[in-house]
PDB file of N, CA and C in Angstrom:
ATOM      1  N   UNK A   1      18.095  24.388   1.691  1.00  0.00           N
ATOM      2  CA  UNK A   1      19.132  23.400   1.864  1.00  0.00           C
ATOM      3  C   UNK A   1      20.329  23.801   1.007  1.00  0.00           C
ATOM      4  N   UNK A   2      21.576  23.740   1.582  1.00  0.00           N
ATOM      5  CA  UNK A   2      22.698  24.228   0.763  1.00  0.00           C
ATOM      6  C   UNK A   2      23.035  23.052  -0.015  1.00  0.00           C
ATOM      7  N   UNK A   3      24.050  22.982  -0.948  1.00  0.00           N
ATOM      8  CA  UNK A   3      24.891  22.081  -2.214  1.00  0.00           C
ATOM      9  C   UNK A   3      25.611  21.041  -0.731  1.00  0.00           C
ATOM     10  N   UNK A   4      25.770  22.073   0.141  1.00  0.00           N
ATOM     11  CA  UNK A   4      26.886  21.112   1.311  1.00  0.00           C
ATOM     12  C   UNK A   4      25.776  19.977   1.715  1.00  0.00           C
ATOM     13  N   UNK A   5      24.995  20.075   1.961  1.00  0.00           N
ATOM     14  CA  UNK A   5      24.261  18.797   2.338  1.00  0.00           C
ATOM     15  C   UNK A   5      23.780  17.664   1.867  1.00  0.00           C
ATOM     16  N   UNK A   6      24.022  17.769   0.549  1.00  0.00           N
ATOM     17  CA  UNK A   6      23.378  16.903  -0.551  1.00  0.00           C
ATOM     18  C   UNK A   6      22.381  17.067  -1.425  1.00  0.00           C
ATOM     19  N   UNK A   7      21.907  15.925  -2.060  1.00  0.00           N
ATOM     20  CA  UNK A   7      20.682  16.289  -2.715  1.00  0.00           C
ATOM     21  C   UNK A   7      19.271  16.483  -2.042  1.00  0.00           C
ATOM     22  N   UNK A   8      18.344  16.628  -2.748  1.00  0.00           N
ATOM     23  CA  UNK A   8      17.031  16.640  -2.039  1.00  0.00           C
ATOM     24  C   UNK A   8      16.604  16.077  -2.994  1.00  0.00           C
ATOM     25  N   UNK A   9      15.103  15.418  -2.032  1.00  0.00           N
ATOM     26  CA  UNK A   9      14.333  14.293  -2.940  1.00  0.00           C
ATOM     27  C   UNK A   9      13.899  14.095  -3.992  1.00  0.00           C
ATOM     28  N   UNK A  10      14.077  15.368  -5.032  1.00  0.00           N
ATOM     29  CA  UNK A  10      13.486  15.245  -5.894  1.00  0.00           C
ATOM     30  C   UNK A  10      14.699  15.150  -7.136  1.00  0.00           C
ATOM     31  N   UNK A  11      15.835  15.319  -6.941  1.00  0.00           N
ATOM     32  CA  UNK A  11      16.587  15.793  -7.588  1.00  0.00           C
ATOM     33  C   UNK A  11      17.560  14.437  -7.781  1.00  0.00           C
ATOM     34  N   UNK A  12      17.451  13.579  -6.649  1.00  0.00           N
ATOM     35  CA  UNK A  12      18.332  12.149  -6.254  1.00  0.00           C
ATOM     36  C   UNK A  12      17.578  11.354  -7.074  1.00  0.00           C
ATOM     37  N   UNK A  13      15.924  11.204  -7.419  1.00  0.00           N
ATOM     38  CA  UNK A  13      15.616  10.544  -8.497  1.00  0.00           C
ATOM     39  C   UNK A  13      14.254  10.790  -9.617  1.00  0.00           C
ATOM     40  N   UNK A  14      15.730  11.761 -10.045  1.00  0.00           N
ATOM     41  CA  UNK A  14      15.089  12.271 -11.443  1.00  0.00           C
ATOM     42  C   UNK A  14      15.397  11.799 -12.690  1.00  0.00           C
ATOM     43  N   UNK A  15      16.075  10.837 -12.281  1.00  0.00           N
ATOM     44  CA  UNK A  15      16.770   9.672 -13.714  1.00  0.00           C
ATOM     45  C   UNK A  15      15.557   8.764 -13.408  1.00  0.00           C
ATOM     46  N   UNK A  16      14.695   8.584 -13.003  1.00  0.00           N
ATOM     47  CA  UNK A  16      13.723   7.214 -12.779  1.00  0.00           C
ATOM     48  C   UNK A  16      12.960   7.576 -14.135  1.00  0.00           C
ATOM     49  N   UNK A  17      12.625   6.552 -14.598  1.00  0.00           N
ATOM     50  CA  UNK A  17      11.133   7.165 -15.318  1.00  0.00           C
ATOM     51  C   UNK A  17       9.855   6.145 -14.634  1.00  0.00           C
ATOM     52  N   UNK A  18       9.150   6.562 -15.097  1.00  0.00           N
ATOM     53  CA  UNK A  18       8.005   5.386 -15.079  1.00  0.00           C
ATOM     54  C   UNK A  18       7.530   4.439 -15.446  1.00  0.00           C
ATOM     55  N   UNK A  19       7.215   3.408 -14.769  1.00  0.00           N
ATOM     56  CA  UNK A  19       7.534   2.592 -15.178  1.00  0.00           C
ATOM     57  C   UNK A  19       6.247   1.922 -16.076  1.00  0.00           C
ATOM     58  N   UNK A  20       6.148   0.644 -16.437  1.00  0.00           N
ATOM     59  CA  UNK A  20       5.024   0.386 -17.217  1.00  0.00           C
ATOM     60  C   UNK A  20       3.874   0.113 -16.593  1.00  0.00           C
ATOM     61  N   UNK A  21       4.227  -0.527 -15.204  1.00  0.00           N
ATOM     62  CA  UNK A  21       3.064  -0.977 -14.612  1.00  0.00           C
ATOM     63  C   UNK A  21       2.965  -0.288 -13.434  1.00  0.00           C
ATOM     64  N   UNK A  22       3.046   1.188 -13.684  1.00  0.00           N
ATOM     65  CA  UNK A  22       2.466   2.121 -12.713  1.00  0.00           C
ATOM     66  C   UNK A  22       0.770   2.333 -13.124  1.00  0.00           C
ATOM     67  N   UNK A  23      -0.353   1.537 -12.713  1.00  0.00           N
ATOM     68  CA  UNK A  23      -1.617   1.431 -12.846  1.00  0.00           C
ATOM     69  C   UNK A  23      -1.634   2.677 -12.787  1.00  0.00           C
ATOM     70  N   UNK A  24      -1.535   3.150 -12.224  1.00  0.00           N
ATOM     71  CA  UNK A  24      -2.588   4.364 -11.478  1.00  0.00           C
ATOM     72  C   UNK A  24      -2.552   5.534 -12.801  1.00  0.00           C
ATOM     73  N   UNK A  25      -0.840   5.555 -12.847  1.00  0.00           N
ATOM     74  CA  UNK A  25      -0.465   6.870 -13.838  1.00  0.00           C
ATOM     75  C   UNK A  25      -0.901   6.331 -15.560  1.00  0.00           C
ATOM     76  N   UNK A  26      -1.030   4.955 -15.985  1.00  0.00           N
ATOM     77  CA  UNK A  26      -1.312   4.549 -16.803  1.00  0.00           C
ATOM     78  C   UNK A  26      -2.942   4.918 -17.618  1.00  0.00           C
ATOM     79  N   UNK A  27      -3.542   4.653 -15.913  1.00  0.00           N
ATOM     80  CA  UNK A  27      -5.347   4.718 -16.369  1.00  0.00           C
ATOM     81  C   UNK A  27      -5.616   5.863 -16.170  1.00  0.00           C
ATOM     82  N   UNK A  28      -4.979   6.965 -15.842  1.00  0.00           N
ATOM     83  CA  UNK A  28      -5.002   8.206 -16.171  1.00  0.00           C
ATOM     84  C   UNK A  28      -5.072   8.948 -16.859  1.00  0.00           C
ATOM     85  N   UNK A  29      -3.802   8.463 -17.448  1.00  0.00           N
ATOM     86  CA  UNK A  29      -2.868   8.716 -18.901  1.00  0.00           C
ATOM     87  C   UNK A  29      -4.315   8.717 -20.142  1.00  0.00           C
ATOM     88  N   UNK A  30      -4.597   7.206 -19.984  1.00  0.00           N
ATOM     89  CA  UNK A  30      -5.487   6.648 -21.088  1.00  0.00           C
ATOM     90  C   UNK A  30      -6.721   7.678 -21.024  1.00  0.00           C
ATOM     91  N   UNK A  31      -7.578   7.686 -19.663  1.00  0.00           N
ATOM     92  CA  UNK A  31      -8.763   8.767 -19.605  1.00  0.00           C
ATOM     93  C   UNK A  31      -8.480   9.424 -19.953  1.00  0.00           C
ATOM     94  N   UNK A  32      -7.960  10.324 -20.020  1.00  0.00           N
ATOM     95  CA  UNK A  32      -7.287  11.867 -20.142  1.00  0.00           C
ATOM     96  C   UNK A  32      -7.878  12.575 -18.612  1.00  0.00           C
ATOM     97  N   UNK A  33      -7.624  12.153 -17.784  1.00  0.00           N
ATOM     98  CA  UNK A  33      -8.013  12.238 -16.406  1.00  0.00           C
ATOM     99  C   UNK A  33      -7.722  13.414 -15.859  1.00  0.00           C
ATOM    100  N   UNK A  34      -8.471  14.462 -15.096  1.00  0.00           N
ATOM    101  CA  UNK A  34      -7.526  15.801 -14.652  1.00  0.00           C
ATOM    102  C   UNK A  34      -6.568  15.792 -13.846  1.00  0.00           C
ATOM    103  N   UNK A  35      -6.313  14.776 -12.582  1.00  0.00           N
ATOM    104  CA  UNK A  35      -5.077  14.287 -12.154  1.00  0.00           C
ATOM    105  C   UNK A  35      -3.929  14.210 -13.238  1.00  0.00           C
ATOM    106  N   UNK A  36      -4.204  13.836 -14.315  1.00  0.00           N
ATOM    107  CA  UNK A  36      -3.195  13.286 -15.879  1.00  0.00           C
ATOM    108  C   UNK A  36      -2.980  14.680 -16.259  1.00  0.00           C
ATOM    109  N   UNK A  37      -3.847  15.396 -16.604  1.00  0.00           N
ATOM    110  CA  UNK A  37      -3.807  16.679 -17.012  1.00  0.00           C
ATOM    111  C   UNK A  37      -2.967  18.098 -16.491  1.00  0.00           C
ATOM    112  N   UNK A  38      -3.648  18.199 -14.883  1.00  0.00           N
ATOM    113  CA  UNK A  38      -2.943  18.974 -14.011  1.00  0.00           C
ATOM    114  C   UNK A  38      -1.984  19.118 -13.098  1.00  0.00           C
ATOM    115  N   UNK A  39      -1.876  17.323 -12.871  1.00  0.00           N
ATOM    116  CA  UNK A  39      -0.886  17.111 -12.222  1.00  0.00           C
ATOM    117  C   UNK A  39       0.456  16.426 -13.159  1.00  0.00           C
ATOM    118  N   UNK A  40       1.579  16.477 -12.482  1.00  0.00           N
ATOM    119  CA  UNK A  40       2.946  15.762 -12.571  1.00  0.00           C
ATOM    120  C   UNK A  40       2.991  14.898 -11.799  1.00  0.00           C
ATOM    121  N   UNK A  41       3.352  13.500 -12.194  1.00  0.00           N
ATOM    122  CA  UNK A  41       3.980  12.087 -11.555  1.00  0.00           C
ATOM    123  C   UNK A  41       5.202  12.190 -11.898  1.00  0.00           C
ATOM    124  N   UNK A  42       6.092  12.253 -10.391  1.00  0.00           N
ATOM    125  CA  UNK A  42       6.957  12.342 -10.454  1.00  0.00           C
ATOM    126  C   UNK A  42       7.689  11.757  -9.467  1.00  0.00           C
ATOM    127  N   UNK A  43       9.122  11.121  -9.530  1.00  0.00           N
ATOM    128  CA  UNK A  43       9.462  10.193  -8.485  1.00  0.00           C
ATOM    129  C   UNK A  43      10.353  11.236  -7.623  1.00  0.00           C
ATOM    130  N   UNK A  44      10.426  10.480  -6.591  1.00  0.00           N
ATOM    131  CA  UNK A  44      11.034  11.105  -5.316  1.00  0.00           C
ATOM    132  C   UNK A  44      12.032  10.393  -4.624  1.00  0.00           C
ATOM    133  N   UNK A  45      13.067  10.765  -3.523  1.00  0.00           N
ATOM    134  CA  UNK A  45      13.569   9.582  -2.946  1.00  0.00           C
ATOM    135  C   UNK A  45      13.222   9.698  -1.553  1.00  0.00           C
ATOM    136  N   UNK A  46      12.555   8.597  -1.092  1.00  0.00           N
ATOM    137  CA  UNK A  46      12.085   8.173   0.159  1.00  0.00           C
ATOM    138  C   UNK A  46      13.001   8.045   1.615  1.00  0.00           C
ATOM    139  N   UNK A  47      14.165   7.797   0.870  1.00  0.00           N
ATOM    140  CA  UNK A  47      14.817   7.223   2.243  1.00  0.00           C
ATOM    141  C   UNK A  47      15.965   8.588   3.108  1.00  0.00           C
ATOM    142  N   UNK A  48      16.002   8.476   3.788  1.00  0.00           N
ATOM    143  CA  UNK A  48      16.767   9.725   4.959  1.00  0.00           C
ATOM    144  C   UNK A  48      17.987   8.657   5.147  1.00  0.00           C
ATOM    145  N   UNK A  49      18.914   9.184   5.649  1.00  0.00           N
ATOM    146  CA  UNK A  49      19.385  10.510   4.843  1.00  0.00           C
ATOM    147  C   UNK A  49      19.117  10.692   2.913  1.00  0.00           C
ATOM    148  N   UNK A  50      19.140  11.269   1.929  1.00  0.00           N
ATOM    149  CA  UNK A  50      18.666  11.537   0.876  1.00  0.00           C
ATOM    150  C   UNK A  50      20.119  10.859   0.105  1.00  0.00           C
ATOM    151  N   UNK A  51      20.185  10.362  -0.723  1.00  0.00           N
ATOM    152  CA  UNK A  51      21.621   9.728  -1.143  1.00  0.00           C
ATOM    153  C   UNK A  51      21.602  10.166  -2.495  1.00  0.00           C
ATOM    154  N   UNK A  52      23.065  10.840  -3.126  1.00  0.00           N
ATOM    155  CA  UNK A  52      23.079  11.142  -4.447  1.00  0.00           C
ATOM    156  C   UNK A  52      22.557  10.559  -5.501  1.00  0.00           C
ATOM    157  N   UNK A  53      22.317   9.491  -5.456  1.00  0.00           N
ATOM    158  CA  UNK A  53      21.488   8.860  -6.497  1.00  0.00           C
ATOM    159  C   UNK A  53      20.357   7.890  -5.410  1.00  0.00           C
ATOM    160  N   UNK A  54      19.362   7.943  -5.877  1.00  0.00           N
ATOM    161  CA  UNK A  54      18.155   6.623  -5.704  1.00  0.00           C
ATOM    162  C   UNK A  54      18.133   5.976  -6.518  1.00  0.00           C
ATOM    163  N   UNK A  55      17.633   5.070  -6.602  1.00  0.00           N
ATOM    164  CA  UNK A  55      17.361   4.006  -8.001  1.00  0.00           C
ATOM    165  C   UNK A  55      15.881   3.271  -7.468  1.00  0.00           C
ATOM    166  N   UNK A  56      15.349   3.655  -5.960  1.00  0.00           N
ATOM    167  CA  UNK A  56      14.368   2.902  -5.500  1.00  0.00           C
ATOM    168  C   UNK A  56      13.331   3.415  -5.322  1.00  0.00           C
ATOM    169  N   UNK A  57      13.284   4.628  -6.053  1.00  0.00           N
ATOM    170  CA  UNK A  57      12.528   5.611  -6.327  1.00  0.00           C
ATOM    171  C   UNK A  57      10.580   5.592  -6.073  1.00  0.00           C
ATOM    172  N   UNK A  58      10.085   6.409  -5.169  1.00  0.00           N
ATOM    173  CA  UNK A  58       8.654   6.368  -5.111  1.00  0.00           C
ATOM    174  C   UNK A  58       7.938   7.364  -6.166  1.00  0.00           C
ATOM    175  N   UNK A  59       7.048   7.572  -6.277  1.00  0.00           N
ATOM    176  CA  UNK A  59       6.106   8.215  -6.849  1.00  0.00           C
ATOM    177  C   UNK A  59       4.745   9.063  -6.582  1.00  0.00           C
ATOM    178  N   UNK A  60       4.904  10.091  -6.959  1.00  0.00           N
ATOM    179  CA  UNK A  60       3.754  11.162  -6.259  1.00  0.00           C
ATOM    180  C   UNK A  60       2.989  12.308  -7.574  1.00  0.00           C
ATOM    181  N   UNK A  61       1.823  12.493  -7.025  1.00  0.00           N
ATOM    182  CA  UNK A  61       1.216  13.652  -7.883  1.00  0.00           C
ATOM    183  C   UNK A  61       1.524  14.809  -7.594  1.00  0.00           C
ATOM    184  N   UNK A  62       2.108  15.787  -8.158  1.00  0.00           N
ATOM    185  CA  UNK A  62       2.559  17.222  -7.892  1.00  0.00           C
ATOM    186  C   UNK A  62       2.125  18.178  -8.767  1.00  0.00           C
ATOM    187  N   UNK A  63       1.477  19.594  -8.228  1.00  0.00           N
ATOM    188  CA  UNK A  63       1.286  20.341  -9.525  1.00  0.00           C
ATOM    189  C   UNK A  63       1.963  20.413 -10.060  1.00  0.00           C
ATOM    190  N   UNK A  64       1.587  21.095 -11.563  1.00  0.00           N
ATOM    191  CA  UNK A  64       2.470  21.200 -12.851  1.00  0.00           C
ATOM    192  C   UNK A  64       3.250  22.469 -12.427  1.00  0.00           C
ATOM    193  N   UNK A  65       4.342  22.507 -13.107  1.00  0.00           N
ATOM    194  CA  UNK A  65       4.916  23.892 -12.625  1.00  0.00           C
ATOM    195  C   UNK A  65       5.474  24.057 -11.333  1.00  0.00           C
ATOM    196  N   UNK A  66       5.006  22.722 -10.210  1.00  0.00           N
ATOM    197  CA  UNK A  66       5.226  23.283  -8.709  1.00  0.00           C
ATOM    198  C   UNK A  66       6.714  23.017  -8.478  1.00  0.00           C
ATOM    199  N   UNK A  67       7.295  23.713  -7.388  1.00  0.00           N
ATOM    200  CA  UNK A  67       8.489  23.333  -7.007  1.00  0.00           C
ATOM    201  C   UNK A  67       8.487  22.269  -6.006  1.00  0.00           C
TER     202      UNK A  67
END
């Protein structure tokens, strides 16, 4: 994807953090869970067309390191 088209999903919401009552990434966190370990929670933006900023940001497991 070129700069001319905009952002891409990962990049539109990378100002999100996480939030407190993300269960899932929380009881993870606490286990020391290998999902917690090997993976990245990281938000994304959901909606098409992709808009320079999200603020409504979803959330996904991604390897560490992955692009």
């Amino acid at each position: 994807m070129s700069d001319t088209q905009g952002s891409d999903i990962w990049s539109a919401a990378g100002h999100v953090k996480i939030p407190d009552d993300a269960w899932e990434y929380q009881i993870r966190k606490t286990l020391n869970d290998a999902a917690y370990n090997g993976l990245d929670y990281v938000p994304y933006c959901s909606t098409m067309p992709v808009q320079p900023k999200c603020d409504d940001a979803k959330f996904i497991w991604k390897k560490k390191g992955g692009k």
